[in-house]
C-alpha atoms as a PDB file:
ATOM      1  CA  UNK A   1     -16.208   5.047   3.250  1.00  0.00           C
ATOM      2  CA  UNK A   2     -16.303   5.916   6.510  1.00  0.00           C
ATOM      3  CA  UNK A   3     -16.411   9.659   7.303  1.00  0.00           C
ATOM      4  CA  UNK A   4     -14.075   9.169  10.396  1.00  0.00           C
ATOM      5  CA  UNK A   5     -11.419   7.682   8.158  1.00  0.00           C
ATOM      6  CA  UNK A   6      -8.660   9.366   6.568  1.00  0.00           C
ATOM      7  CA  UNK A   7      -8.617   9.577   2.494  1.00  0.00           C
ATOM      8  CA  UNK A   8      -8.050  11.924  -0.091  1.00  0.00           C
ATOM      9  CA  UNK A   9     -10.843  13.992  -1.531  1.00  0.00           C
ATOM     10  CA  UNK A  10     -11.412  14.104  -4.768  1.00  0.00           C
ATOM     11  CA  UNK A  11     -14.264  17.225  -4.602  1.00  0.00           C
ATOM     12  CA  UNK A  12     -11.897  19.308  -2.553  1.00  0.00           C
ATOM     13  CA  UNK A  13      -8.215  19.426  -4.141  1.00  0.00           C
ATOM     14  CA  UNK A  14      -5.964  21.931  -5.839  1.00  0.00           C
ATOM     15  CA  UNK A  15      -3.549  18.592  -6.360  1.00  0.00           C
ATOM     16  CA  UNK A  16      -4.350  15.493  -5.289  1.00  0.00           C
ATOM     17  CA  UNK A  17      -7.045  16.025  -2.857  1.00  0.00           C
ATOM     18  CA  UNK A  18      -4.586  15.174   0.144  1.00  0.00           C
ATOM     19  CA  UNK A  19      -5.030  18.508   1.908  1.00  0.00           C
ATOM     20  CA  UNK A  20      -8.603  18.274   1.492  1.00  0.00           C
ATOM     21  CA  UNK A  21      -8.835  14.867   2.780  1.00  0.00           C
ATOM     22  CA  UNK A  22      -7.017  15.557   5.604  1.00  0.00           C
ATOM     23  CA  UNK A  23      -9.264  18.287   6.494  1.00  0.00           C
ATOM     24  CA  UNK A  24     -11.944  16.577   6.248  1.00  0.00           C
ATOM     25  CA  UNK A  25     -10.805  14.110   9.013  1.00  0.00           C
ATOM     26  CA  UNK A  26     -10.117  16.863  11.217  1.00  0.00           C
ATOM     27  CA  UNK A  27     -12.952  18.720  10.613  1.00  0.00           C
ATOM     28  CA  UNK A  28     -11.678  21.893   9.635  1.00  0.00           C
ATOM     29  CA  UNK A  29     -11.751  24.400   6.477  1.00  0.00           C
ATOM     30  CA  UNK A  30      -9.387  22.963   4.060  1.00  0.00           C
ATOM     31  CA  UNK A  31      -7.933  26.419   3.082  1.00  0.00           C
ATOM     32  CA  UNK A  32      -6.857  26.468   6.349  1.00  0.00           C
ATOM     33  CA  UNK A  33      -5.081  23.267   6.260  1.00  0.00           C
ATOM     34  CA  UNK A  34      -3.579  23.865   3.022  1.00  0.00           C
ATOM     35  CA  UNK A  35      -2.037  27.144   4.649  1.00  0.00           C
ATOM     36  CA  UNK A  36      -0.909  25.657   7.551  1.00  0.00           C
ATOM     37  CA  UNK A  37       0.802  22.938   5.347  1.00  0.00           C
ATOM     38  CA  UNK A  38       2.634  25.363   3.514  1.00  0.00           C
ATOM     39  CA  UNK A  39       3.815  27.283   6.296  1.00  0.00           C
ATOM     40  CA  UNK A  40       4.666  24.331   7.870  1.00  0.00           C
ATOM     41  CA  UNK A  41       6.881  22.874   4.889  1.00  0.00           C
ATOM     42  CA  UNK A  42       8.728  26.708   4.316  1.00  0.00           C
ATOM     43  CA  UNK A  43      10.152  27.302   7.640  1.00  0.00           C
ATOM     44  CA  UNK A  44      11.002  23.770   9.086  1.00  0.00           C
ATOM     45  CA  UNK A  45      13.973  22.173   7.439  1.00  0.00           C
ATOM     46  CA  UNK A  46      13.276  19.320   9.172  1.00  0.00           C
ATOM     47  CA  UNK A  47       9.909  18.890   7.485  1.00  0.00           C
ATOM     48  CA  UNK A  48      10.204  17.766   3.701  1.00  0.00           C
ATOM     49  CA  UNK A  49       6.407  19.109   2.789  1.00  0.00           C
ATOM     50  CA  UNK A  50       7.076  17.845  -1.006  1.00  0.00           C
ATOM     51  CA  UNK A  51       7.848  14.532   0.110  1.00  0.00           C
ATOM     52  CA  UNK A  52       5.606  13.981   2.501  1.00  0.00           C
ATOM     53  CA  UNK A  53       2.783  14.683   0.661  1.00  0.00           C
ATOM     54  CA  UNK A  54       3.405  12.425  -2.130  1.00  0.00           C
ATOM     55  CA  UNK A  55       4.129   9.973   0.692  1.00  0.00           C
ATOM     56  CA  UNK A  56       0.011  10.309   1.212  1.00  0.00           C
ATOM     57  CA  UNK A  57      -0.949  10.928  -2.606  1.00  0.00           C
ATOM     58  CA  UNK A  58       0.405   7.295  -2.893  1.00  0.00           C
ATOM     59  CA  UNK A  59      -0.828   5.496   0.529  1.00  0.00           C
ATOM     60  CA  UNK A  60      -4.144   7.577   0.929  1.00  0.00           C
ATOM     61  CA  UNK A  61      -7.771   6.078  -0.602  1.00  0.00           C
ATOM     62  CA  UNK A  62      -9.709   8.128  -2.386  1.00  0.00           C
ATOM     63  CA  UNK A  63     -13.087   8.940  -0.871  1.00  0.00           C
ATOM     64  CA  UNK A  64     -15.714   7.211  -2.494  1.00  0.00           C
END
């Protein structure tokens, strides 16, 4: 798989490797993204963090 192309990792996850995955498409520490998620989902109402990521468990790849 591409390295450019977003998919879940399944060497990097606490869940389903979507954090990681996303990450690794950005190119950045995926503690940091998995922070930033979770501040993210805790102080916007408008931003269902639960949902949305099994929204991308379901529609990301996994990394081959």
């Amino acid at each position: 798989m591409n390295e450019n192309q977003l998919a879940r990792n399944p060497n990097d996850k606490w869940i389903a490797g979507v954090c990681g995955g996303i990450a690794r498409w950005i190119g950045w520490n995926s503690d940091v993204v998995r922070v930033i998620y979770v501040l993210v989902s805790i102080m916007s109402a408008a931003f269902p963090g639960t949902l949305v990521y099994i929204i991308l468990w379901l529609l990301m790849p996994v990394e081959e």
